[in-house]
Protein backbone atom coordinates (compact mmCIF):
# COMPACT_ATOMS: atom_id res chain seq x y z
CA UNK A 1 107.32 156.60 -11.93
CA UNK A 2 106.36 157.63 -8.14
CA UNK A 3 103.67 159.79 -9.33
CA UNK A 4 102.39 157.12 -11.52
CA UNK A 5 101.98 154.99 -9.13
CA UNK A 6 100.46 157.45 -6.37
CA UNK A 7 98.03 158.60 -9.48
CA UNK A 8 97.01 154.73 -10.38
CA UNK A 9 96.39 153.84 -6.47
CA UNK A 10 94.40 157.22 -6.06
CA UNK A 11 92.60 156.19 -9.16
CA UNK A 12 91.67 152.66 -8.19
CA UNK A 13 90.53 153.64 -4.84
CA UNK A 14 88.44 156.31 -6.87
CA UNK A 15 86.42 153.88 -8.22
CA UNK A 16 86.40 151.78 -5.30
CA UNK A 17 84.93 154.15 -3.52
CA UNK A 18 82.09 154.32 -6.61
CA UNK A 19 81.23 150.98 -6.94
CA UNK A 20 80.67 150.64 -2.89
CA UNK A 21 78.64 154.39 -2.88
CA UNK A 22 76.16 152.13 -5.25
CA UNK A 23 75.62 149.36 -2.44
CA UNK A 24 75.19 151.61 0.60
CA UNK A 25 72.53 154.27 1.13
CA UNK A 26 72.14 157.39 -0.44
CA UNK A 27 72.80 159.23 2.68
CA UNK A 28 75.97 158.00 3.47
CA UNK A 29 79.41 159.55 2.45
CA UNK A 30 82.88 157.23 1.98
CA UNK A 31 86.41 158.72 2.41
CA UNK A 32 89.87 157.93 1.89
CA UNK A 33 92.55 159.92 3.66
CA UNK A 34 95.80 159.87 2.11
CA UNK A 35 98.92 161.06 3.16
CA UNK A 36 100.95 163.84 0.62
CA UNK A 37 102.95 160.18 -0.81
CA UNK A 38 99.95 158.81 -1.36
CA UNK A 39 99.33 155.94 1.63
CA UNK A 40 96.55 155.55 3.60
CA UNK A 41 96.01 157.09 6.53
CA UNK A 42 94.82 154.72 8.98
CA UNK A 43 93.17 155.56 12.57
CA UNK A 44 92.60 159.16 12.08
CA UNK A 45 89.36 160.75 13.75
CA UNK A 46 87.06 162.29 11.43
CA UNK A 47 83.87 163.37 13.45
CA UNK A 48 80.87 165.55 11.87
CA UNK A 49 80.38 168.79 13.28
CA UNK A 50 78.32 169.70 16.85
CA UNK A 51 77.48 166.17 16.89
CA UNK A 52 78.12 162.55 18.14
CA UNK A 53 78.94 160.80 15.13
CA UNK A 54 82.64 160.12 15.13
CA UNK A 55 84.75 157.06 13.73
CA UNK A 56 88.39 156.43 12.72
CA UNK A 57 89.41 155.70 8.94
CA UNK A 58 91.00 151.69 8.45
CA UNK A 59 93.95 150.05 8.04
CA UNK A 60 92.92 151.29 4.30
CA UNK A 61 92.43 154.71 5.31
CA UNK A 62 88.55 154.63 4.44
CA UNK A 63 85.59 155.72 6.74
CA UNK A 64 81.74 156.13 6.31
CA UNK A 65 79.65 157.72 8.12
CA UNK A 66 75.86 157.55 7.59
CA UNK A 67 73.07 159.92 7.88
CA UNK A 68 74.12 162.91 6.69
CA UNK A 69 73.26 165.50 4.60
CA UNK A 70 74.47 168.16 2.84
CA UNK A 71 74.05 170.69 5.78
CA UNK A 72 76.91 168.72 7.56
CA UNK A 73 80.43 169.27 8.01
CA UNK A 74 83.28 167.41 8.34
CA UNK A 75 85.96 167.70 10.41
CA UNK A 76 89.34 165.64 10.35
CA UNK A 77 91.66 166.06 12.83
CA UNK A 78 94.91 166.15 11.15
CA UNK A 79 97.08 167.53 14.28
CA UNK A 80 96.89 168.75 18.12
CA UNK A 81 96.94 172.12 16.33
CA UNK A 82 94.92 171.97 13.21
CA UNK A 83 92.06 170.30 11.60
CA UNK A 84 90.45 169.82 8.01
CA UNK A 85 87.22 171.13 7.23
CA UNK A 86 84.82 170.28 5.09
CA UNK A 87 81.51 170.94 3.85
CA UNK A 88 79.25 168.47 2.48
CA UNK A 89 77.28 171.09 0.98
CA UNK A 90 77.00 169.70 -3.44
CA UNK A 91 79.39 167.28 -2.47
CA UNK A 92 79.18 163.65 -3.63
CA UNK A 93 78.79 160.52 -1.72
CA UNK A 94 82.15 159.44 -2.09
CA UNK A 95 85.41 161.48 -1.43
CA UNK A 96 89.40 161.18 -1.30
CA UNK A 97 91.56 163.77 1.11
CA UNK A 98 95.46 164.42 0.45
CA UNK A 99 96.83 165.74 3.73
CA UNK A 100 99.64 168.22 2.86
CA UNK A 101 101.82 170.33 5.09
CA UNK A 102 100.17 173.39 4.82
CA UNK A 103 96.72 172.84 3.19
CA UNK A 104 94.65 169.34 1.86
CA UNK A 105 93.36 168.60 -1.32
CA UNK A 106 89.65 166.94 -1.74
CA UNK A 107 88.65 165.15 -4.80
CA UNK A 108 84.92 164.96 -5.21
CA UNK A 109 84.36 162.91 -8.42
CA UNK A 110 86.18 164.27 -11.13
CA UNK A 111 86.46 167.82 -9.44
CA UNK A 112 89.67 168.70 -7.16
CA UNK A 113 89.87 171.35 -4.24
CA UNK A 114 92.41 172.87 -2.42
CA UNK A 115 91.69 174.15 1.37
CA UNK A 116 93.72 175.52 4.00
CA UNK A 117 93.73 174.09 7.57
CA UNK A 118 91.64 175.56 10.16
CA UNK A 119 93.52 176.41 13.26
CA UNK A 120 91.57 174.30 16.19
CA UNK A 121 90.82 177.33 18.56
CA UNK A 122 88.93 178.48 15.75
CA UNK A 123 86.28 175.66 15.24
CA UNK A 124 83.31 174.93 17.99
CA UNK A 125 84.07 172.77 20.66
CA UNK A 126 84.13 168.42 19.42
CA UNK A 127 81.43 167.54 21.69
CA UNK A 128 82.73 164.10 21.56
CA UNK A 129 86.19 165.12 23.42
CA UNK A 130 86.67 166.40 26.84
CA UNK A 131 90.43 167.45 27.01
CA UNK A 132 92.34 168.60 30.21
CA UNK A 133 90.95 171.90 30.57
CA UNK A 134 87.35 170.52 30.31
CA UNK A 135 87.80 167.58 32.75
CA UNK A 136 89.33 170.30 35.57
CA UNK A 137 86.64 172.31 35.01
CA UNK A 138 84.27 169.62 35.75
CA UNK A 139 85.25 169.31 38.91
CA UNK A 140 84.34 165.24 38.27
CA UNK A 141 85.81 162.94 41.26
CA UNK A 142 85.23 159.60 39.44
CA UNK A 143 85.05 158.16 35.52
CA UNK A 144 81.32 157.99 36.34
CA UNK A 145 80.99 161.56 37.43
CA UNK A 146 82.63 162.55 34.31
CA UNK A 147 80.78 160.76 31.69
CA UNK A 148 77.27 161.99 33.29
CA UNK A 149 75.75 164.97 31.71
CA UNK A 150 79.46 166.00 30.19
CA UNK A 151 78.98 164.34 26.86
CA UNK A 152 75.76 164.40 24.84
CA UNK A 153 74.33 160.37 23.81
CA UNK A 154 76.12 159.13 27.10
CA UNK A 155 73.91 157.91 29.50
CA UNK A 156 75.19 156.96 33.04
CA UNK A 157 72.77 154.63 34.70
CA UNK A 158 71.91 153.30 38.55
CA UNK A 159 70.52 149.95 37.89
CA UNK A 160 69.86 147.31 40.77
CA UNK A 161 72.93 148.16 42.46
CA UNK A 162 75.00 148.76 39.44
CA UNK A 163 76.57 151.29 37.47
CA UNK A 164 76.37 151.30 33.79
CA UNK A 165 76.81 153.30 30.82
CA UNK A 166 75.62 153.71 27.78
CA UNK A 167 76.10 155.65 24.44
CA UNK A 168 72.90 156.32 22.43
CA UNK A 169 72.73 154.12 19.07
CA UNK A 170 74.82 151.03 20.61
CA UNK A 171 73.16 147.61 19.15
CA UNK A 172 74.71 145.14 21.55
CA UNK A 173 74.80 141.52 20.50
CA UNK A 174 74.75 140.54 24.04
CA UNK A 175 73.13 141.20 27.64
CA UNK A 176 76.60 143.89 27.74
CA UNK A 177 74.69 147.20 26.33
CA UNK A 178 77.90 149.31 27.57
CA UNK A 179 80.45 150.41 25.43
CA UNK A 180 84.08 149.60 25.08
CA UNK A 181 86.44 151.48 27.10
CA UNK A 182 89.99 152.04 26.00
CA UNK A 183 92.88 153.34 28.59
CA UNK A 184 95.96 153.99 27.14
CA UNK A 185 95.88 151.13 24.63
CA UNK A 186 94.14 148.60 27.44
CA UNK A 187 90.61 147.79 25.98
CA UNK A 188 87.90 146.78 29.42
CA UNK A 189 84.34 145.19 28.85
CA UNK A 190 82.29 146.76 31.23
CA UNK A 191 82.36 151.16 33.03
CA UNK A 192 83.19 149.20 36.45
CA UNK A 193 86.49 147.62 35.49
CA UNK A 194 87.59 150.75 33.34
CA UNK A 195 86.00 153.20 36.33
CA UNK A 196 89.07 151.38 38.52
CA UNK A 197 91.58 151.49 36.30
CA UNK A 198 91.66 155.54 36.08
CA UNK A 199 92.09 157.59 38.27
CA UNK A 200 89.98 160.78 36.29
CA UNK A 201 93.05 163.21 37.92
CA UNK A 202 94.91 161.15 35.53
CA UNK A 203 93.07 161.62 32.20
CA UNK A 204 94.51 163.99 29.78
CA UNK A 205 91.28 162.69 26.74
CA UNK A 206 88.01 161.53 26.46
CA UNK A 207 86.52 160.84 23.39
CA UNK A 208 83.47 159.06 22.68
CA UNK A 209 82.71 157.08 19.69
CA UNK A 210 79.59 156.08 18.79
CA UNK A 211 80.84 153.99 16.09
CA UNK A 212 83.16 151.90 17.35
CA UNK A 213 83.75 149.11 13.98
CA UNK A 214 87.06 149.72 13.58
CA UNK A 215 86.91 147.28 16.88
CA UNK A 216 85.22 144.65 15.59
CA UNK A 217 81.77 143.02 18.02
CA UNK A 218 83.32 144.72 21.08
CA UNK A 219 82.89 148.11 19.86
CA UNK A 220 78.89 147.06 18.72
CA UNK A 221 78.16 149.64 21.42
CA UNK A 222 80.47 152.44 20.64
CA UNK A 223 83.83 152.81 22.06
CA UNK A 224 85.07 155.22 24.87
CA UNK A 225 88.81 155.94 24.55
CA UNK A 226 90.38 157.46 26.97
CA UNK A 227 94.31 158.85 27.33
CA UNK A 228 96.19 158.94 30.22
CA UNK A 229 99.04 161.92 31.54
CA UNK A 230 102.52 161.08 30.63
CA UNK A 231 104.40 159.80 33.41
């Protein structure tokens, strides 16, 4: 009865996924990430590959992501230690991925793959994340002298006696063209009140996303996130 059920949801959400494909452009590809019962995996980053596209899947476990092309690659990351890889190369415009212990399993259409995980050490850098290592290395004093020139799309910006940043592809519906900046949960409208909240000797993550949906007409601009050391 279980796997009846999991099979009917993964089936609905099949064609879900197929009747929205129709409505959107050709160039953009739909997920679901499901977990090895069968529920959606909601908030997980999926990012493509030496690029600054990034989002996190819904409370439904979907994403999109638009743009690409068959050249691209997905990555999903599934763990601190591992990540799910995928290829967009004859794949279709919509897509559903089982996250399993050990490996995942993508249906495309009507076809099914099994993959393996892909240990993170192995894959090039996420040029969207700056983790501990990367922020010591920096040698950055300040949030500001972090963000500028670290991460490619972020622009940090002197204007009339002001700071502000920016993340390339932001379509503001207001005068505020920065992005939103999350600390440890804590979401801040504007770099200057986020820049005083963190103390950048403090930050163990950085990621940048330039889609930032998932949080509503604040995140028009993209979102920043940022994670703080345990204390």
């Amino acid at each position: 009865m279980i796997k009846f059920k999991q099979m009917k949801t993964q089936v609905l959400l099949i064609g879900l996924l197929l009747c929205s494909s129709i409505l959107t452009a050709q160039d953009a590809t739909r997920g679901v990430i499901l977990s090895e019962k069968g529920k959606p995996v909601r908030r997980m980053s999926v990012w493509v590959k030496n690029s600054l596209d990034g989002i996190k899947t819904d409370k439904q476990g979907e994403f999109i992501l638009q743009g690409l092309n068959e050249k691209d690659t997905l990555i999903i990351s599934v763990s601190k230690k591992k990540d799910a890889v995928i290829p967009l190369f004859e794949r279709g415009d919509s897509i559903i991925i089982t996250l399993k212990k050990d490996e995942f399993i993508l249906k495309d259409n009507s076809k099914e793959f099994t993959y393996p995980y892909s240990n993170k050490t192995l894959l090039a850098f996420n040029p969207n994340v700056l983790t501990r290592r990367q922020i010591e290395q920096s040698g950055a004093n300040s949030l500001y002298d972090l963000l500028r020139g670290n991460l490619p799309g972020v622009t940090v910006s002197d204007v009339n006696g002001s700071t502000l940043v920016t993340i390339r592809g932001g379509s503001s519906f207001d005068l505020n063209n920065e992005p939103l900046f999350i600390i440890d949960g804590v979401e801040y409208r504007s770099s200057y009140d986020a820049e005083r909240s963190v103390n950048v000797n403090d930050i163990q993550q950085l990621e940048v996303l330039s889609d930032g949906a998932m949080y509503g007409i604040k995140g028009a601009n993209g979102a920043i996130v940022i994670s703080t050391k345990k204390k």
